[in-house]
C-alpha atoms as a PDB file:
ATOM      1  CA  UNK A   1       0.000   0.000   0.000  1.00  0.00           C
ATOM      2  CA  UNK A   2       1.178   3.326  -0.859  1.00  0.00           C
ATOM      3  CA  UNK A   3       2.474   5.971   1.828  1.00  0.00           C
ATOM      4  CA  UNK A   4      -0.483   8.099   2.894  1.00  0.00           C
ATOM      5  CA  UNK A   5       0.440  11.196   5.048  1.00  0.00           C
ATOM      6  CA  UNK A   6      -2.045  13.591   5.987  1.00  0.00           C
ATOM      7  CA  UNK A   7      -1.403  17.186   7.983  1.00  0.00           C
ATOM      8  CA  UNK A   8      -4.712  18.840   9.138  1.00  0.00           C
ATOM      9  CA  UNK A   9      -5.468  22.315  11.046  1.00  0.00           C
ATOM     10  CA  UNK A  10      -1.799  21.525  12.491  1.00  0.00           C
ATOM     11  CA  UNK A  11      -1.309  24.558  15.112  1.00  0.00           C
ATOM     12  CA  UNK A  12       1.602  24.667  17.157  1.00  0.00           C
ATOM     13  CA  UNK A  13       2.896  27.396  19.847  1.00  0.00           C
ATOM     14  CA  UNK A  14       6.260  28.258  21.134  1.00  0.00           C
ATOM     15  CA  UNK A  15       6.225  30.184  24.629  1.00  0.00           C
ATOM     16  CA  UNK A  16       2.631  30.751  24.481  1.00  0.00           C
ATOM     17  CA  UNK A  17       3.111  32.210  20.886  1.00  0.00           C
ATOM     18  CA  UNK A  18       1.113  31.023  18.194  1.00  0.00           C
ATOM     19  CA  UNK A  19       3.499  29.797  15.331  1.00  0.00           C
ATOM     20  CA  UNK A  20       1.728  27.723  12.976  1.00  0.00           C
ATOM     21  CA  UNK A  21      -2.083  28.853  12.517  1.00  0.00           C
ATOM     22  CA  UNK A  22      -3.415  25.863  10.760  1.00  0.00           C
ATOM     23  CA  UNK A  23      -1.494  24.047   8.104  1.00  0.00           C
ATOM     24  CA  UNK A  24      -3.078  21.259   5.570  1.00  0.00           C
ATOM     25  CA  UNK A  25      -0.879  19.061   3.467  1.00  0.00           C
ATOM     26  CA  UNK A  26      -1.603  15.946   2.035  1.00  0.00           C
ATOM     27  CA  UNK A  27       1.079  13.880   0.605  1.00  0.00           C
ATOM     28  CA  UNK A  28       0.551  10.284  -0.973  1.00  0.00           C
ATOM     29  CA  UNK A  29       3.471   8.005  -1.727  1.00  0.00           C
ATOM     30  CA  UNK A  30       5.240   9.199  -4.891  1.00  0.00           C
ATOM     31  CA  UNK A  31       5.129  12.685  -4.256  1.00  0.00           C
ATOM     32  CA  UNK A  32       7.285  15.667  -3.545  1.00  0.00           C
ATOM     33  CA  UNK A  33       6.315  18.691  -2.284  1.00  0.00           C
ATOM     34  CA  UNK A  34       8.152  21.613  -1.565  1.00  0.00           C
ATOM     35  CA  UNK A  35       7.379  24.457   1.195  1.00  0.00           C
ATOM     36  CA  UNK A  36       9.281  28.393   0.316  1.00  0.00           C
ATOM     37  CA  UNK A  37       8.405  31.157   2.693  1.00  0.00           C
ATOM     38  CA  UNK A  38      10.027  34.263   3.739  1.00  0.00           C
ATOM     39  CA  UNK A  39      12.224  34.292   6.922  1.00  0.00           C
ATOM     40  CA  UNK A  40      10.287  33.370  10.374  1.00  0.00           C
ATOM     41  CA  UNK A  41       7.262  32.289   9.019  1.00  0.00           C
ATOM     42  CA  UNK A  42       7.143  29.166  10.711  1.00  0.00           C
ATOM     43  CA  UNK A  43       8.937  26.649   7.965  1.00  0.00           C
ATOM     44  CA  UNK A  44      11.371  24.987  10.373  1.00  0.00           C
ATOM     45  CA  UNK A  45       9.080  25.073  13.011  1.00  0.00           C
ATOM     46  CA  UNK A  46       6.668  22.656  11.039  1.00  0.00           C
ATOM     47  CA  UNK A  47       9.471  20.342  10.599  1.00  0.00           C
ATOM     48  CA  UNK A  48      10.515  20.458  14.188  1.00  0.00           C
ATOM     49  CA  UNK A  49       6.231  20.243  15.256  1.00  0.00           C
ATOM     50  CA  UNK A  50       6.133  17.078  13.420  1.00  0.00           C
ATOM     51  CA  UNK A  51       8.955  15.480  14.349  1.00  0.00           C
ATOM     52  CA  UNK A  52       7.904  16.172  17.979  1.00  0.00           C
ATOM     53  CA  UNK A  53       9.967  18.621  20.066  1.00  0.00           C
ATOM     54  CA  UNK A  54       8.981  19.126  23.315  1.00  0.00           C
ATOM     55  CA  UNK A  55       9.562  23.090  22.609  1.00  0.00           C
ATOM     56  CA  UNK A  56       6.936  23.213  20.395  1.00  0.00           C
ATOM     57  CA  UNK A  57       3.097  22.620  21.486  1.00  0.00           C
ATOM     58  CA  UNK A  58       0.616  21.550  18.958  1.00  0.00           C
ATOM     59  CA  UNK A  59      -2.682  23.150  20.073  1.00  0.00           C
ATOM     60  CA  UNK A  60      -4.482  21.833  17.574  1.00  0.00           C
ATOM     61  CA  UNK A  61      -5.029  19.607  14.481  1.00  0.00           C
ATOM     62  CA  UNK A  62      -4.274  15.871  13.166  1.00  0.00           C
ATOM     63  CA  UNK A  63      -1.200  14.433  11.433  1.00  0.00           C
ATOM     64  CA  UNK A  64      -1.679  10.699  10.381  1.00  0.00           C
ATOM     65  CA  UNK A  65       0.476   8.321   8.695  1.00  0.00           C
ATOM     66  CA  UNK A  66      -0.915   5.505   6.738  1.00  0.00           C
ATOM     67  CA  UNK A  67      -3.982   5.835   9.379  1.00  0.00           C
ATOM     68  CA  UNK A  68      -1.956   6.194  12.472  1.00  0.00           C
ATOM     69  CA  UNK A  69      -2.320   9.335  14.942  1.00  0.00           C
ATOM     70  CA  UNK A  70       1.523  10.518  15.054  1.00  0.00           C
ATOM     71  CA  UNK A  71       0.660  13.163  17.732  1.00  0.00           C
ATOM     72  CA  UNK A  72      -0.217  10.220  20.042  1.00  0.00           C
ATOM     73  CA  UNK A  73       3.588   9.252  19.730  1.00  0.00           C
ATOM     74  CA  UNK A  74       6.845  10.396  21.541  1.00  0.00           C
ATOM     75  CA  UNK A  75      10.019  11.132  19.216  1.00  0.00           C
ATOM     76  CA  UNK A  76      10.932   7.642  18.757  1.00  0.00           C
ATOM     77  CA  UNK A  77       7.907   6.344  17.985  1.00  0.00           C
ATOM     78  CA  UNK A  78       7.198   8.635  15.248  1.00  0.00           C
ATOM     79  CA  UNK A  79      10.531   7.734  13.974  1.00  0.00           C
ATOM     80  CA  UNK A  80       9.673   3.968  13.769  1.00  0.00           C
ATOM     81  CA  UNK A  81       6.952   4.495  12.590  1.00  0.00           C
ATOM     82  CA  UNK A  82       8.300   5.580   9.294  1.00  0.00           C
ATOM     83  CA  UNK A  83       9.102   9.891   9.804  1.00  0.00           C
ATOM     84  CA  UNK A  84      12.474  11.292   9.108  1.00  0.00           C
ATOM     85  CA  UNK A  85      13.898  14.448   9.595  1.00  0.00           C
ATOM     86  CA  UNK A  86      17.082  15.710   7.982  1.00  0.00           C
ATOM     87  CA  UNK A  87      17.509  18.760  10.047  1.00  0.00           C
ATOM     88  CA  UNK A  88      19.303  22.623   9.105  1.00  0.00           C
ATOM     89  CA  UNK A  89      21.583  22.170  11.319  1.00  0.00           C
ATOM     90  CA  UNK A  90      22.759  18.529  12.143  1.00  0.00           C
ATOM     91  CA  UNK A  91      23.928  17.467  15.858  1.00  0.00           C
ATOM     92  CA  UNK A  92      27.099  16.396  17.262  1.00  0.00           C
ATOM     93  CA  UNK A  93      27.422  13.337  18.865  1.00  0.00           C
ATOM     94  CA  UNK A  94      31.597  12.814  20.412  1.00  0.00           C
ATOM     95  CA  UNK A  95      31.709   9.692  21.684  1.00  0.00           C
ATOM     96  CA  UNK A  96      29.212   7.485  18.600  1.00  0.00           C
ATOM     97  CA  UNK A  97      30.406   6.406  15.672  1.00  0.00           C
ATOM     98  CA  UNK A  98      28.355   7.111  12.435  1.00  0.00           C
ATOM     99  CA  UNK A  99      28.185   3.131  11.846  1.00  0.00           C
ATOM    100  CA  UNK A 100      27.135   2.602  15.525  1.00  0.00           C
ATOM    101  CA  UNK A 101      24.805   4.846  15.497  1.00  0.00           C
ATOM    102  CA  UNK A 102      23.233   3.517  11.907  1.00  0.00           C
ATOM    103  CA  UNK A 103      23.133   0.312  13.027  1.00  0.00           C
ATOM    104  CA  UNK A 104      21.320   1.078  16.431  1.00  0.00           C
ATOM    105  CA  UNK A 105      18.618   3.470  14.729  1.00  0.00           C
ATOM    106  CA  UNK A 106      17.990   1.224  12.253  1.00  0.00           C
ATOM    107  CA  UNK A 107      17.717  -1.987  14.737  1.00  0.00           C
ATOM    108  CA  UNK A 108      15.606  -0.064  16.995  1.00  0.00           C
ATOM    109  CA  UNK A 109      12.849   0.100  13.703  1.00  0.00           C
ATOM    110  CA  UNK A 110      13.833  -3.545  12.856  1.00  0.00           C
ATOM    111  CA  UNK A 111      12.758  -4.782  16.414  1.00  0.00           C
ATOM    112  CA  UNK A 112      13.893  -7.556  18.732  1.00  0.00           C
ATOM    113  CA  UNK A 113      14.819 -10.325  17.043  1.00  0.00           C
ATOM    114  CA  UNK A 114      14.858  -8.981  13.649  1.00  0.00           C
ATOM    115  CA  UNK A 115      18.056  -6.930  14.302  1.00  0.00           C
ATOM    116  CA  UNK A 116      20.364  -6.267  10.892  1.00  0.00           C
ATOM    117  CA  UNK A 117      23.454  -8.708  10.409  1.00  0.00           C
ATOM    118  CA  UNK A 118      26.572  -6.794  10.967  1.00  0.00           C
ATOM    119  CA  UNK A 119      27.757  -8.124   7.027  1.00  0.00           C
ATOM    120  CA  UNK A 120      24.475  -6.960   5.649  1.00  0.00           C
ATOM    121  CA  UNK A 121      24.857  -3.664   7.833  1.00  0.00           C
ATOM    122  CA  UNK A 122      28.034  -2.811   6.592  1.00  0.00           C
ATOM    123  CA  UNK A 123      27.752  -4.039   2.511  1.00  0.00           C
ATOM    124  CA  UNK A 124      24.938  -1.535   2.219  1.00  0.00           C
ATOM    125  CA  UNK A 125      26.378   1.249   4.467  1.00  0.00           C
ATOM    126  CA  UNK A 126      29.347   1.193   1.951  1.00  0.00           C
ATOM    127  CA  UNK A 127      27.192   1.142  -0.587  1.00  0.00           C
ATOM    128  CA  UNK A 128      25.450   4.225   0.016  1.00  0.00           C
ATOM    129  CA  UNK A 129      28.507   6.025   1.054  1.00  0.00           C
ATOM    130  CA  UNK A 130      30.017   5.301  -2.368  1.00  0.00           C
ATOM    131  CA  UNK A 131      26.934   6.973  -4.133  1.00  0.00           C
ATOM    132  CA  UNK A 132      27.409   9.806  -1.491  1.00  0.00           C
ATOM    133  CA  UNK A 133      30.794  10.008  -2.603  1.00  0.00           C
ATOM    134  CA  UNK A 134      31.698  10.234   0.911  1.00  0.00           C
ATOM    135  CA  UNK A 135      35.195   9.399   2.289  1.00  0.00           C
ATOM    136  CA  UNK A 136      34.999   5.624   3.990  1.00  0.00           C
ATOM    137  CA  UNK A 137      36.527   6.898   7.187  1.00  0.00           C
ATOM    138  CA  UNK A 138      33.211   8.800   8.049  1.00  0.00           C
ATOM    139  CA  UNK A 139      32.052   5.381   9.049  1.00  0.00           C
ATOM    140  CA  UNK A 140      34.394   5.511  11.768  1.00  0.00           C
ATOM    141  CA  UNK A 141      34.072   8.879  12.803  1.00  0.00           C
ATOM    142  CA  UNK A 142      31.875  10.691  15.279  1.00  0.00           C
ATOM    143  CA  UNK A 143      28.530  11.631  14.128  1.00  0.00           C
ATOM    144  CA  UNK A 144      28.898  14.798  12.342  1.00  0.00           C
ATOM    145  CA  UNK A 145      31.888  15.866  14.887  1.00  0.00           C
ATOM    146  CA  UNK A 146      34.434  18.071  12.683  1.00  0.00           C
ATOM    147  CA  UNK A 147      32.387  17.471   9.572  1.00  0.00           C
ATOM    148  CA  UNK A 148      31.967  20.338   7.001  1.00  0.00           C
ATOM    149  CA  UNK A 149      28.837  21.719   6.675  1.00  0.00           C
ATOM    150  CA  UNK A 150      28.498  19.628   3.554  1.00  0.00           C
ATOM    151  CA  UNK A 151      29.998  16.677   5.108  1.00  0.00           C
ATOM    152  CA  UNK A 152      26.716  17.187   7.508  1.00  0.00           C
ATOM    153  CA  UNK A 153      24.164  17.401   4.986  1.00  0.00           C
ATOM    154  CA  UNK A 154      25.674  14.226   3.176  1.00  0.00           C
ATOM    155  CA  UNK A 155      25.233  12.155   6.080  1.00  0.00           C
ATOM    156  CA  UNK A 156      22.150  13.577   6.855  1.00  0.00           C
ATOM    157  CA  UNK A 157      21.170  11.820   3.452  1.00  0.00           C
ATOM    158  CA  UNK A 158      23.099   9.163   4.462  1.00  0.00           C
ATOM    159  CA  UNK A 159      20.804   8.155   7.127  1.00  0.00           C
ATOM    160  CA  UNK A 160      17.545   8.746   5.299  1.00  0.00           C
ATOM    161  CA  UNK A 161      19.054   5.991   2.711  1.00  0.00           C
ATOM    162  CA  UNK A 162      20.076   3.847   5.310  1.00  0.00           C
ATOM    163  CA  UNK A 163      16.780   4.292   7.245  1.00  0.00           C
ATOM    164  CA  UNK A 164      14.020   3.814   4.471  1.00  0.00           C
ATOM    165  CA  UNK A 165      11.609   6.379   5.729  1.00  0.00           C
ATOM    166  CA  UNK A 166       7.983   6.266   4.395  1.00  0.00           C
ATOM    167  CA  UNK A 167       8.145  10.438   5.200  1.00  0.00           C
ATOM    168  CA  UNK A 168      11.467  12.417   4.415  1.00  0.00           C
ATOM    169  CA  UNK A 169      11.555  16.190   5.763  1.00  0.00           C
ATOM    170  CA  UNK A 170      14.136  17.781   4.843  1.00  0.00           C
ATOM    171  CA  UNK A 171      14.336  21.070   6.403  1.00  0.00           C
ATOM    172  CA  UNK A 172      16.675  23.075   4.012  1.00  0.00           C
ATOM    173  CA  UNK A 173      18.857  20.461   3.409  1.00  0.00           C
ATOM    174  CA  UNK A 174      20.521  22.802   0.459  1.00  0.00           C
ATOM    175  CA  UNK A 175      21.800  25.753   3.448  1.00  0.00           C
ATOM    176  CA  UNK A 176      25.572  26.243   2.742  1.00  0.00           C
ATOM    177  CA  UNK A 177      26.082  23.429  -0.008  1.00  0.00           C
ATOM    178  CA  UNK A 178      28.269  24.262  -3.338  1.00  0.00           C
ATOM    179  CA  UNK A 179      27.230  23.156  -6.286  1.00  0.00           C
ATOM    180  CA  UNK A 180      28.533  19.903  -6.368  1.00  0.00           C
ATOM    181  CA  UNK A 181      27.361  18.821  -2.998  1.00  0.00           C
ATOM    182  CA  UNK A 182      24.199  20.046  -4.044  1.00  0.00           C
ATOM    183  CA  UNK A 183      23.794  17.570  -7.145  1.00  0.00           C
ATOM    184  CA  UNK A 184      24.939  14.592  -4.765  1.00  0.00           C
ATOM    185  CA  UNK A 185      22.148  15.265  -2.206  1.00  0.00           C
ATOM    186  CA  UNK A 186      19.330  15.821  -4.842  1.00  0.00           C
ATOM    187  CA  UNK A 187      20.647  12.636  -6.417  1.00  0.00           C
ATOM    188  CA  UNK A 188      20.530  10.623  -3.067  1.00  0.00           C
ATOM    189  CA  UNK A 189      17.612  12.169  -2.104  1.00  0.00           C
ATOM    190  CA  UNK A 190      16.393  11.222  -6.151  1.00  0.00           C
ATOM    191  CA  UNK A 191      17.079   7.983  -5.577  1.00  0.00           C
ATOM    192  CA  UNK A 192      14.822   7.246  -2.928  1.00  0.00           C
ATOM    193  CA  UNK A 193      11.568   8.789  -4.574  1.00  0.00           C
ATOM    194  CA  UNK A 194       9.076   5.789  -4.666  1.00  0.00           C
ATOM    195  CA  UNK A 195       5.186   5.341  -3.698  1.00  0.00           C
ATOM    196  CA  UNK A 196       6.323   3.781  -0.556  1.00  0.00           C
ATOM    197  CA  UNK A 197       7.803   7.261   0.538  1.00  0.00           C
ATOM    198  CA  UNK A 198       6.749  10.734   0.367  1.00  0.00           C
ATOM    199  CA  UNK A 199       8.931  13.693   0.808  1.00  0.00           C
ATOM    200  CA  UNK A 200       8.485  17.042   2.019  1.00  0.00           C
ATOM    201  CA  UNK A 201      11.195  19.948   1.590  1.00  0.00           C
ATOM    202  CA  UNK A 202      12.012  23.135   2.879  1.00  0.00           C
ATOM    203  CA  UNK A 203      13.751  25.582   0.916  1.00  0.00           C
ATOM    204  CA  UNK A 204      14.114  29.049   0.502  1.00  0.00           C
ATOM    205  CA  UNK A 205      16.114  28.758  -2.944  1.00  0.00           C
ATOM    206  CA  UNK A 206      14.581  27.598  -6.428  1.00  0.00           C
ATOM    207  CA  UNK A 207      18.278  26.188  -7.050  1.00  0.00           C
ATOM    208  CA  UNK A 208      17.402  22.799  -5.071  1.00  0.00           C
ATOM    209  CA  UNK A 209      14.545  22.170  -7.114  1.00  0.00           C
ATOM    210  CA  UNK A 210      16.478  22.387  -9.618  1.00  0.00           C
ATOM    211  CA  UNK A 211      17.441  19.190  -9.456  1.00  0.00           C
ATOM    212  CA  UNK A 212      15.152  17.595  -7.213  1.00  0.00           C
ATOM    213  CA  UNK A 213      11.796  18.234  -9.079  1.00  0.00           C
ATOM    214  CA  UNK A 214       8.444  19.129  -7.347  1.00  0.00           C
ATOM    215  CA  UNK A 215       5.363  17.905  -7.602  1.00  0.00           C
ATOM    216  CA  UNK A 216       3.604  20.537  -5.540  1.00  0.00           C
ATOM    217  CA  UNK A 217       4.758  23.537  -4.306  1.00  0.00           C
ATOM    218  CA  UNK A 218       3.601  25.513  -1.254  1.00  0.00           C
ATOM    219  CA  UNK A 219       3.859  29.389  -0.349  1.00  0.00           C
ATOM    220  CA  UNK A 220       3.884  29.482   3.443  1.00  0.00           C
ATOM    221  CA  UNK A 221       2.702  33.397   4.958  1.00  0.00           C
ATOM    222  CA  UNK A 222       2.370  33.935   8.644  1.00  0.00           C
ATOM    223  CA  UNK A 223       1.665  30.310   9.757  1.00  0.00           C
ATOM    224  CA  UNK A 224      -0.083  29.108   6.840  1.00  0.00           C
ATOM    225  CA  UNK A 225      -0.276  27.514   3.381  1.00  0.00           C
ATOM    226  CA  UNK A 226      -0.994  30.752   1.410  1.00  0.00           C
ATOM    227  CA  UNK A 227      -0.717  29.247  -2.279  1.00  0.00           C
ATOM    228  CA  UNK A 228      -0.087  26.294  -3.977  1.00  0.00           C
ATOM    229  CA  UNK A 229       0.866  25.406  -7.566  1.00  0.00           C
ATOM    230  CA  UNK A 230       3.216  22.818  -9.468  1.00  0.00           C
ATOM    231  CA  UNK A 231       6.811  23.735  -9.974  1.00  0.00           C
ATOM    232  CA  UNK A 232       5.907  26.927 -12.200  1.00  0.00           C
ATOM    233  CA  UNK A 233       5.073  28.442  -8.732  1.00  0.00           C
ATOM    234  CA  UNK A 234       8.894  27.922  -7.813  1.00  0.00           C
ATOM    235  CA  UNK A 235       9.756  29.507 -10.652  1.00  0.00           C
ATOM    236  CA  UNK A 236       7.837  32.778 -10.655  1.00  0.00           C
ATOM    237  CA  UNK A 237       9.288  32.904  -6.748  1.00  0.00           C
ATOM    238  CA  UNK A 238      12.392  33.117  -7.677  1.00  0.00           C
ATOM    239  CA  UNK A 239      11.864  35.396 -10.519  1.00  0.00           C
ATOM    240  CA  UNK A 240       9.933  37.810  -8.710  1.00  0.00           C
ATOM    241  CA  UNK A 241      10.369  37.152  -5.227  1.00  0.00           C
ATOM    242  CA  UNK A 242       7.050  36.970  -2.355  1.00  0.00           C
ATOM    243  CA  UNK A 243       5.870  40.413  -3.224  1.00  0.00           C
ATOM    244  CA  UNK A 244       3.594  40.077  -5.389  1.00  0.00           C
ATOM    245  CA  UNK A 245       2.598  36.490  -3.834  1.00  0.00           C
ATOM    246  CA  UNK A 246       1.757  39.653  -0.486  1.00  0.00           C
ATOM    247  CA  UNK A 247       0.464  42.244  -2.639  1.00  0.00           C
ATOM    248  CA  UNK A 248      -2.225  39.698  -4.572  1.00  0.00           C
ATOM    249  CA  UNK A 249      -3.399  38.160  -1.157  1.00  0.00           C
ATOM    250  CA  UNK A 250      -3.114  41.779   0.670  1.00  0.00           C
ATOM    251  CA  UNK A 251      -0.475  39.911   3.428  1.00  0.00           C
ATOM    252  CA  UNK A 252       1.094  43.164   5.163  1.00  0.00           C
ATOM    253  CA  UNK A 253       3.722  41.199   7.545  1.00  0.00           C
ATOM    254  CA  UNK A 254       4.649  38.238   6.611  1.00  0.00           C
ATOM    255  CA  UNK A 255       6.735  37.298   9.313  1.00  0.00           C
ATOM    256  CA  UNK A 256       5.106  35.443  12.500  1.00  0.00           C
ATOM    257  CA  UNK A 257       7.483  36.270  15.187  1.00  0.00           C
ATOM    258  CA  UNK A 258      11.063  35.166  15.518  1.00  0.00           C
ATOM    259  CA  UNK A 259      13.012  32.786  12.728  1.00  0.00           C
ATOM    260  CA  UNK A 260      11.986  29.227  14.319  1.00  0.00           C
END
């Protein structure tokens, strides 16, 4: 059965501060779509609402996955049950190797007794490294400790491979990547697009979908889904910028508060 994910009247506070003032999205398996927005309109938050951290209170609203209630579920659960988040700004973790902690996140999905065998583990981890184009020592390194920005955002893809999400957000996975680091993400992240996965991005730059080609695309104005279009609506964004997106809609601030 094909992914089915489903984002209804989602509100969300931070600090008592309304955020996110009712987002709908529906995305079925197969599908891309792509969220551009001025500065602090609430983009990241979304991701971060979704993905369930405690700073952020939903007030309001229903996100489902293939039927299930995902605001029922702590962190982890959402996680096993199919989310992933590829995040602006990658952790550090001193102390855990990439590999070890690959092979525990992706046991701790498999279940008891249906852990990964360590040969299987490690064929397809250098397998996906190699279409990464990432150094094999990164295996052996820290997670993300000392890694370039880009090094970050590879292994952030990485993980999604490794992982085999039915929901990918990536929450502008494109911030501080040349050209060519660029190409290998959107071809990583290319090479996952199936029905049994959906995807959702965050962007503020055209350039991304470039290569990693929309099916939607959503404006997002003080909290909410303003607009929507195909990839044209990309286009005329980053030909004209959001002011005539404002002036057509009569938005006067777009911003919601501070950039979350």
């Amino acid at each position: 059965m094909a992914t089915h994910f489903v984002i209804e009247g989602l509100k969300a506070t931070i600090e008592d501060k309304e955020i996110l003032k009712g987002i709908d999205i529906e995305i079925k398996g197969g599908e891309v779509h792509a969220i551009m927005g001025p500065n602090g309109t609430g983009k990241s938050t979304l991701a971060s609402a979704l993905m369930g951290h405690p700073k952020y209170e939903v007030t309001d609203g229903k996100v489902l996955l293939d039927g299930e209630d995902l605001l029922e579920m702590e962190v982890d659960e959402r996680a096993r049950a199919g989310m992933f988040l590829a995040m602006q700004y990658p952790s550090e973790i001193a102390g855990v190797t990439n590999s070890d902690f690959l092979r525990s996140a992706i046991n701790a999905r498999r279940g008891e007794g249906n852990e990964v065998s360590l040969i299987k583990f490690i064929r397809q981890m250098e397998s996906k490294m190699k279409e990464l184009e990432m150094n094999p020592e990164f295996a052996h390194r820290y997670l993300n400790e000392g890694f370039s920005g880009g090094e970050k955002k590879r292994n952030e893809i990485l993980q999604m491979m490794m992982l085999d999400p039915k929901i990918v957000i990536l929450d502008e996975v494109d911030s501080g990547l040349d050209i060519d680091a660029l190409r290998i993400v959107a071809e990583g992240v290319n090479s996952m697009r199936s029905e049994d996965r959906g995807f959702l991005i965050i962007t503020h730059y055209q350039r991304l979908l470039d290569y990693i080609k929309p099916d939607f695309v959503h404006v997002m104005m003080q909290g909410r889904i303003v607009k929507s279009g195909g990839p044209e609506l990309a286009e005329r964004l980053e030909k004209d910028g959001y002011d005539w997106v404002k002036e057509e809609l009569g938005i006067v601030d777009e911003t919601v508060g501070e950039q979350v």
